[in-house]
N, C-alpha and C. Protein backbone atom coordinates (compact mmCIF):
# COMPACT_ATOMS: atom_id res chain seq x y z
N UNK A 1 -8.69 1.74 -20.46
CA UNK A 1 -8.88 2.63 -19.32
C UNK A 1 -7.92 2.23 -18.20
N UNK A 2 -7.17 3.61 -17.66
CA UNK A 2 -6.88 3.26 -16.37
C UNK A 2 -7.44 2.43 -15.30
N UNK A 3 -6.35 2.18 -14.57
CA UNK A 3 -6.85 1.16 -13.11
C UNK A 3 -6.22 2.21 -11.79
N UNK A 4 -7.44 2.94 -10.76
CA UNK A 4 -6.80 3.43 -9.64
C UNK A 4 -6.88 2.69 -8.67
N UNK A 5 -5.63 2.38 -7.95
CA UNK A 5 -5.40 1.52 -6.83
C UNK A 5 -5.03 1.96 -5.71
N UNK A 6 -5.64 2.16 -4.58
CA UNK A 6 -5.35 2.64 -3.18
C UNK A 6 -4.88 1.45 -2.45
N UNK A 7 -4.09 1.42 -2.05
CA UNK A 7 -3.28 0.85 -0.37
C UNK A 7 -2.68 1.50 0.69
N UNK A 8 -2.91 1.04 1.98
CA UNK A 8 -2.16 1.21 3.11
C UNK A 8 -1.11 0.84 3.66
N UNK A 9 0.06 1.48 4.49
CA UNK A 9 1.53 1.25 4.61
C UNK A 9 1.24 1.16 6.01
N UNK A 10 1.11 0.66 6.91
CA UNK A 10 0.88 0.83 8.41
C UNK A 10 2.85 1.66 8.61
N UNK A 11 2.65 2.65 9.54
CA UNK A 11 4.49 3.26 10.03
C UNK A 11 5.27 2.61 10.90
N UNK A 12 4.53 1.70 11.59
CA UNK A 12 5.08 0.78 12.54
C UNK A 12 4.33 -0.58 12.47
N UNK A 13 5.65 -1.63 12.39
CA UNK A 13 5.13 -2.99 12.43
C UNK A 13 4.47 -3.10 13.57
N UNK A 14 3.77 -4.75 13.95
CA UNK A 14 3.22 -4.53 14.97
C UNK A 14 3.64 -4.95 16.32
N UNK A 15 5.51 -5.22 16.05
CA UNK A 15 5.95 -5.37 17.19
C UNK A 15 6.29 -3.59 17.78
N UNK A 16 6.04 -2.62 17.11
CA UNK A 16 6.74 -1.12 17.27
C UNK A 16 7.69 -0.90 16.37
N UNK A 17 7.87 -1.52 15.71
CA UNK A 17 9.54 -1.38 14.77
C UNK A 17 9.17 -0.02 13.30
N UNK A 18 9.64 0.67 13.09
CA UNK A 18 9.90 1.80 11.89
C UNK A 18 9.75 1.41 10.75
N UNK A 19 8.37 1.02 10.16
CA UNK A 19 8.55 0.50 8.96
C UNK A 19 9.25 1.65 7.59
N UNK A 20 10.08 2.62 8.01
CA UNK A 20 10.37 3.77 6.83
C UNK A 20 11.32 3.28 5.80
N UNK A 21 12.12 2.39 5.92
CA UNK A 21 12.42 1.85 5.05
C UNK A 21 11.87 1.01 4.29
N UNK A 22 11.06 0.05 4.87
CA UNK A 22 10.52 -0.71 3.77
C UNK A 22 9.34 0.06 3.30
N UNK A 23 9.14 1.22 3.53
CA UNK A 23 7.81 2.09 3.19
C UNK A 23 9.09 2.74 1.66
N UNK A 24 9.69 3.46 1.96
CA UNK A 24 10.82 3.96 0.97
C UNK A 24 10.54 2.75 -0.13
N UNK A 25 11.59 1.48 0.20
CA UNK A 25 10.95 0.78 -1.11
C UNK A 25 9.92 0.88 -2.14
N UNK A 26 8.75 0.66 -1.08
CA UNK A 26 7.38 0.42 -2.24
C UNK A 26 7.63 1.59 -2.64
N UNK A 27 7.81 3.15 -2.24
CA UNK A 27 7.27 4.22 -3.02
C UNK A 27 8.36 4.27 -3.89
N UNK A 28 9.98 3.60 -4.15
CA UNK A 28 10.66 3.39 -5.32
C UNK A 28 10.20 2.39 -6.45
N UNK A 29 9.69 1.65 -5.92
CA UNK A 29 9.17 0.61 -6.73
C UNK A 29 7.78 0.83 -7.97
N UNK A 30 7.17 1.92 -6.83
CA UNK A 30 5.96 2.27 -7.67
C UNK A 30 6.81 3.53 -8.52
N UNK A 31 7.28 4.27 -7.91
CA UNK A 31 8.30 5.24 -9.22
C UNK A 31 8.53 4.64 -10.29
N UNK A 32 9.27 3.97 -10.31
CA UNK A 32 10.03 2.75 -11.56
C UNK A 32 8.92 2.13 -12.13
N UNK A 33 8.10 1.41 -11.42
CA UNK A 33 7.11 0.53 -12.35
C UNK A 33 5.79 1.55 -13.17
N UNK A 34 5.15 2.37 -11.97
CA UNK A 34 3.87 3.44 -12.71
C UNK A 34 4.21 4.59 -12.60
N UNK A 35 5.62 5.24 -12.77
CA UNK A 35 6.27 6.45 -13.03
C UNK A 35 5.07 7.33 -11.27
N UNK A 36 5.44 6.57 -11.08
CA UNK A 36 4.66 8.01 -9.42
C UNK A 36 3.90 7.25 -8.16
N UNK A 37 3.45 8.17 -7.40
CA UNK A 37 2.40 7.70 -6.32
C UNK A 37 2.38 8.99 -5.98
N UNK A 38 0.86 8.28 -4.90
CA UNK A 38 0.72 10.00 -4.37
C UNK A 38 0.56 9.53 -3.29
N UNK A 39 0.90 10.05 -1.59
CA UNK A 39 0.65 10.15 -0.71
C UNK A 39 -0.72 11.05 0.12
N UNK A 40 -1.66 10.17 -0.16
CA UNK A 40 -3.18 10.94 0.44
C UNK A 40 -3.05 11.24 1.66
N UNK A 41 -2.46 10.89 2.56
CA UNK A 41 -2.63 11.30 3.82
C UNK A 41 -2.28 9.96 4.83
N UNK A 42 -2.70 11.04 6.35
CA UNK A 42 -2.40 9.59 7.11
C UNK A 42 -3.87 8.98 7.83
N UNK A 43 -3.68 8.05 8.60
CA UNK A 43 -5.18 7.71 9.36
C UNK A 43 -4.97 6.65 10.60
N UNK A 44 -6.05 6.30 11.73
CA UNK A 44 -5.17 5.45 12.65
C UNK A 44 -6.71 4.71 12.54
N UNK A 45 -5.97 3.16 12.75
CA UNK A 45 -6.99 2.02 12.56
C UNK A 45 -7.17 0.95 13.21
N UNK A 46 -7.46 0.13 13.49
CA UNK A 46 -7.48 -0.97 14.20
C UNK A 46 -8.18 -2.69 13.63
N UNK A 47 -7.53 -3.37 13.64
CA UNK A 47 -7.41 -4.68 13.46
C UNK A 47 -7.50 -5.63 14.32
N UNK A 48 -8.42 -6.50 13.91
CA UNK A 48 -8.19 -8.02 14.80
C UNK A 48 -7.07 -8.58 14.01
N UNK A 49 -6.43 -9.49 15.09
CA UNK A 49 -5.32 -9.84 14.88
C UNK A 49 -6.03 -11.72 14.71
N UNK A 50 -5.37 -12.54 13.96
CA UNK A 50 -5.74 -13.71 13.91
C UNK A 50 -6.09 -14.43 15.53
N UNK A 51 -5.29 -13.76 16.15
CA UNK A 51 -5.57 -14.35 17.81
C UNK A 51 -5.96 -13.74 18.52
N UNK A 52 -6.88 -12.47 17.69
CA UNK A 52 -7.86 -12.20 18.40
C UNK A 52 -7.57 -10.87 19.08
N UNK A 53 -5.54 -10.44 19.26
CA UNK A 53 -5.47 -9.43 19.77
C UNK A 53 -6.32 -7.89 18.95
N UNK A 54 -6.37 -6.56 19.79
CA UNK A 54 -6.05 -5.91 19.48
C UNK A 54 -5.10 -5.21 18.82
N UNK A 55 -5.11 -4.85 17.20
CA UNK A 55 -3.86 -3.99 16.53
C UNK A 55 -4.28 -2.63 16.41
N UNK A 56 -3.64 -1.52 16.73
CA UNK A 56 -3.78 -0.43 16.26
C UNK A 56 -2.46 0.27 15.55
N UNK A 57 -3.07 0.22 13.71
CA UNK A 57 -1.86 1.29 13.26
C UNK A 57 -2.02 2.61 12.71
N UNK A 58 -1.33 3.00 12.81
CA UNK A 58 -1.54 4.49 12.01
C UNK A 58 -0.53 3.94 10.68
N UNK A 59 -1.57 4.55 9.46
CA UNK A 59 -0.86 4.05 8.40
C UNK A 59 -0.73 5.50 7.80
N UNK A 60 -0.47 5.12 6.39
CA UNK A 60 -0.38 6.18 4.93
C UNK A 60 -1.30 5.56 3.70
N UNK A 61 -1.65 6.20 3.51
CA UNK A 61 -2.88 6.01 2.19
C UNK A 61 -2.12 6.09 0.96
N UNK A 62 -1.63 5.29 0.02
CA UNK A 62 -0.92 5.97 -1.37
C UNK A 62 -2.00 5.71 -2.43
N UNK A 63 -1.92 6.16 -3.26
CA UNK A 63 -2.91 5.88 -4.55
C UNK A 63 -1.89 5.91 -5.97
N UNK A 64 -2.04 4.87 -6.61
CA UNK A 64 -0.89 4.82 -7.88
C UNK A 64 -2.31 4.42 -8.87
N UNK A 65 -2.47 5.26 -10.43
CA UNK A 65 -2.43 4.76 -11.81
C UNK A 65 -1.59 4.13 -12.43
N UNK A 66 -2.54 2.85 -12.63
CA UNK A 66 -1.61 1.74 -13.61
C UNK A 66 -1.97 1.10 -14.40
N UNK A 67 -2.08 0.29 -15.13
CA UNK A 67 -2.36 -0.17 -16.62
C UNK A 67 -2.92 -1.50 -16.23
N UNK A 68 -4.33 -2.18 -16.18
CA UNK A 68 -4.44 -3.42 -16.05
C UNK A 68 -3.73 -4.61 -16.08
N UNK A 69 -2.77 -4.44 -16.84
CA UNK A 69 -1.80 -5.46 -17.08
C UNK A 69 -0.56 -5.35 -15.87
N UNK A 70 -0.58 -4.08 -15.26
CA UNK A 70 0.39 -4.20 -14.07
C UNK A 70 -0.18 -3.83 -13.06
N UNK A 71 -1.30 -4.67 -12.64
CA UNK A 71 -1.46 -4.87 -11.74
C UNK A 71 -1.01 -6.22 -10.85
N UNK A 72 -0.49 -7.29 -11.12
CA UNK A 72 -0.33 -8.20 -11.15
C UNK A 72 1.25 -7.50 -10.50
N UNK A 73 1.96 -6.91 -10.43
CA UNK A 73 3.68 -6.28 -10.54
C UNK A 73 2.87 -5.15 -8.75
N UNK A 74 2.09 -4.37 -8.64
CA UNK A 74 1.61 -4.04 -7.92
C UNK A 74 1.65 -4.95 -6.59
N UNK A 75 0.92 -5.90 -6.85
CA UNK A 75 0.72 -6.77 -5.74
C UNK A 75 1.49 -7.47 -5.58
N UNK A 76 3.08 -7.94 -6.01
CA UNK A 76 3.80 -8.12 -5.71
C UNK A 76 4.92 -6.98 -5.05
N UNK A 77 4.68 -6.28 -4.87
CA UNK A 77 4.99 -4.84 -4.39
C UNK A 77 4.68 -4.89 -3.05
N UNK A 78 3.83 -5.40 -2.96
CA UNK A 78 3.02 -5.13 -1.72
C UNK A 78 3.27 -6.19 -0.97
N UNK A 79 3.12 -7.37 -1.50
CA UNK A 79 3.71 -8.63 -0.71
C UNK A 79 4.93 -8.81 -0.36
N UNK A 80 5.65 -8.27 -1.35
CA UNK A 80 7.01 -7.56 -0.83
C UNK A 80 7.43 -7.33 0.33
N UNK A 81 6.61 -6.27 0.70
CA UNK A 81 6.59 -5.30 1.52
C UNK A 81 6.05 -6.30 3.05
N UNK A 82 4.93 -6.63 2.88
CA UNK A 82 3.93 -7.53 3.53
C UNK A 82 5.31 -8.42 3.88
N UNK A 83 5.77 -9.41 3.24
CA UNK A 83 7.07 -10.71 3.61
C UNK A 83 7.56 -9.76 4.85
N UNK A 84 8.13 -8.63 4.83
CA UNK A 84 9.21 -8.27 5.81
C UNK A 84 8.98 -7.47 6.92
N UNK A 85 7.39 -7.91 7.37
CA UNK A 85 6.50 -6.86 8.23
C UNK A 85 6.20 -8.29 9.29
N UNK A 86 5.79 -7.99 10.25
CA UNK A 86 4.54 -9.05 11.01
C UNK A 86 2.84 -8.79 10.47
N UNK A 87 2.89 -8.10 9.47
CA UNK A 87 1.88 -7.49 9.04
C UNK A 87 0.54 -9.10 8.70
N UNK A 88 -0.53 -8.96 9.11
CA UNK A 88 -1.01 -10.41 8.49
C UNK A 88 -1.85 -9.97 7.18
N UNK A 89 -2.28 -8.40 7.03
CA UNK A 89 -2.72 -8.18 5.44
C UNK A 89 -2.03 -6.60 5.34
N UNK A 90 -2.55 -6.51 3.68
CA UNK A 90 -1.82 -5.14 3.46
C UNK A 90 -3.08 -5.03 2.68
N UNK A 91 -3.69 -3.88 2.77
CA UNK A 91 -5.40 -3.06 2.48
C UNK A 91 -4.93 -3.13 0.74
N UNK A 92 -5.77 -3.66 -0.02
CA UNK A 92 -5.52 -2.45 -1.51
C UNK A 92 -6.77 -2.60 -2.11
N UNK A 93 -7.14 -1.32 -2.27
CA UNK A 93 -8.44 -1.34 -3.37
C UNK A 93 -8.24 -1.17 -4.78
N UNK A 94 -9.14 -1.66 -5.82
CA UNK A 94 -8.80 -1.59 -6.90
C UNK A 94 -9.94 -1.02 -7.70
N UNK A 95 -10.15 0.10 -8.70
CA UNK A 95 -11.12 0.74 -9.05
C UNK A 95 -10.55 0.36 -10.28
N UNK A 96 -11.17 -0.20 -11.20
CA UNK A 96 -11.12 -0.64 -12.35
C UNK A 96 -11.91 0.63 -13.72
N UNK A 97 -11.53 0.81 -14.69
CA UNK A 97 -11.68 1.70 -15.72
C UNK A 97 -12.23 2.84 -15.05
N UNK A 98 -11.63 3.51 -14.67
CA UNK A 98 -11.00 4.76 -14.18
C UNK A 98 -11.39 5.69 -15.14
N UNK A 99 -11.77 6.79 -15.57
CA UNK A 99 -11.17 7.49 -16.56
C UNK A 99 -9.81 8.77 -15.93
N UNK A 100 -9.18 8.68 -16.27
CA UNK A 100 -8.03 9.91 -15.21
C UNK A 100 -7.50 10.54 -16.39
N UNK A 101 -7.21 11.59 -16.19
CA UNK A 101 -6.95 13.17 -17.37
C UNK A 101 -5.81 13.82 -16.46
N UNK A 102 -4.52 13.68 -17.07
CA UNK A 102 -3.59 14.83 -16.59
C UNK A 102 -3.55 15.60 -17.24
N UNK A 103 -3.71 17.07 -16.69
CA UNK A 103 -4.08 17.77 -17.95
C UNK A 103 -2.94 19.53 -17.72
């Protein structure tokens, strides 16, 4: 059985900076590795920050099907992504045996 995995891209680091390029990446990365993603939408959120500040981001929701075994390639995707952010987490849920039908 499939594995559906949701994560969040915050659009701006949390100094203000354009994360659209390193957002571009992951959604090449997930092309190449689970042939797609889908972009669910957007949403605005807020975070404690380890010191306590206030964070507020507006992110993107993606959702990718992938094969238990790459999930492990996923989350390096993301940490990826995570290394070149001030970001201190990156959201991902993982719904394990899935059943999903493209039909």
């Amino acid at each position: 059985m499939a594995i559906k995995a949701t994560f969040f891209l915050p659009q701006r680091d949390n100094d203000g900076r354009d994360l659209t390029s390193e957002i571009n990446a992951v959604q090449e990365e997930c092309f190449v590795a689970f042939g797609g993603w889908t972009l669910m939408g957007y949403f605005k959120g807020v975070w404690r920050m380890e010191s306590g500040v206030r964070q507020t981001d507006v992110s993107a929701v993606y959702m990718v099907i992938l094969e238990e075994v790459d999930l492990p390639l996923l989350e390096a995707i993301l940490k990826r992504f995570k290394a070149k952010t001030t970001q201190e987490a990156i959201f991902l849920e993982v719904v394990q045996n899935v059943d999903i039908r493209f039909l």
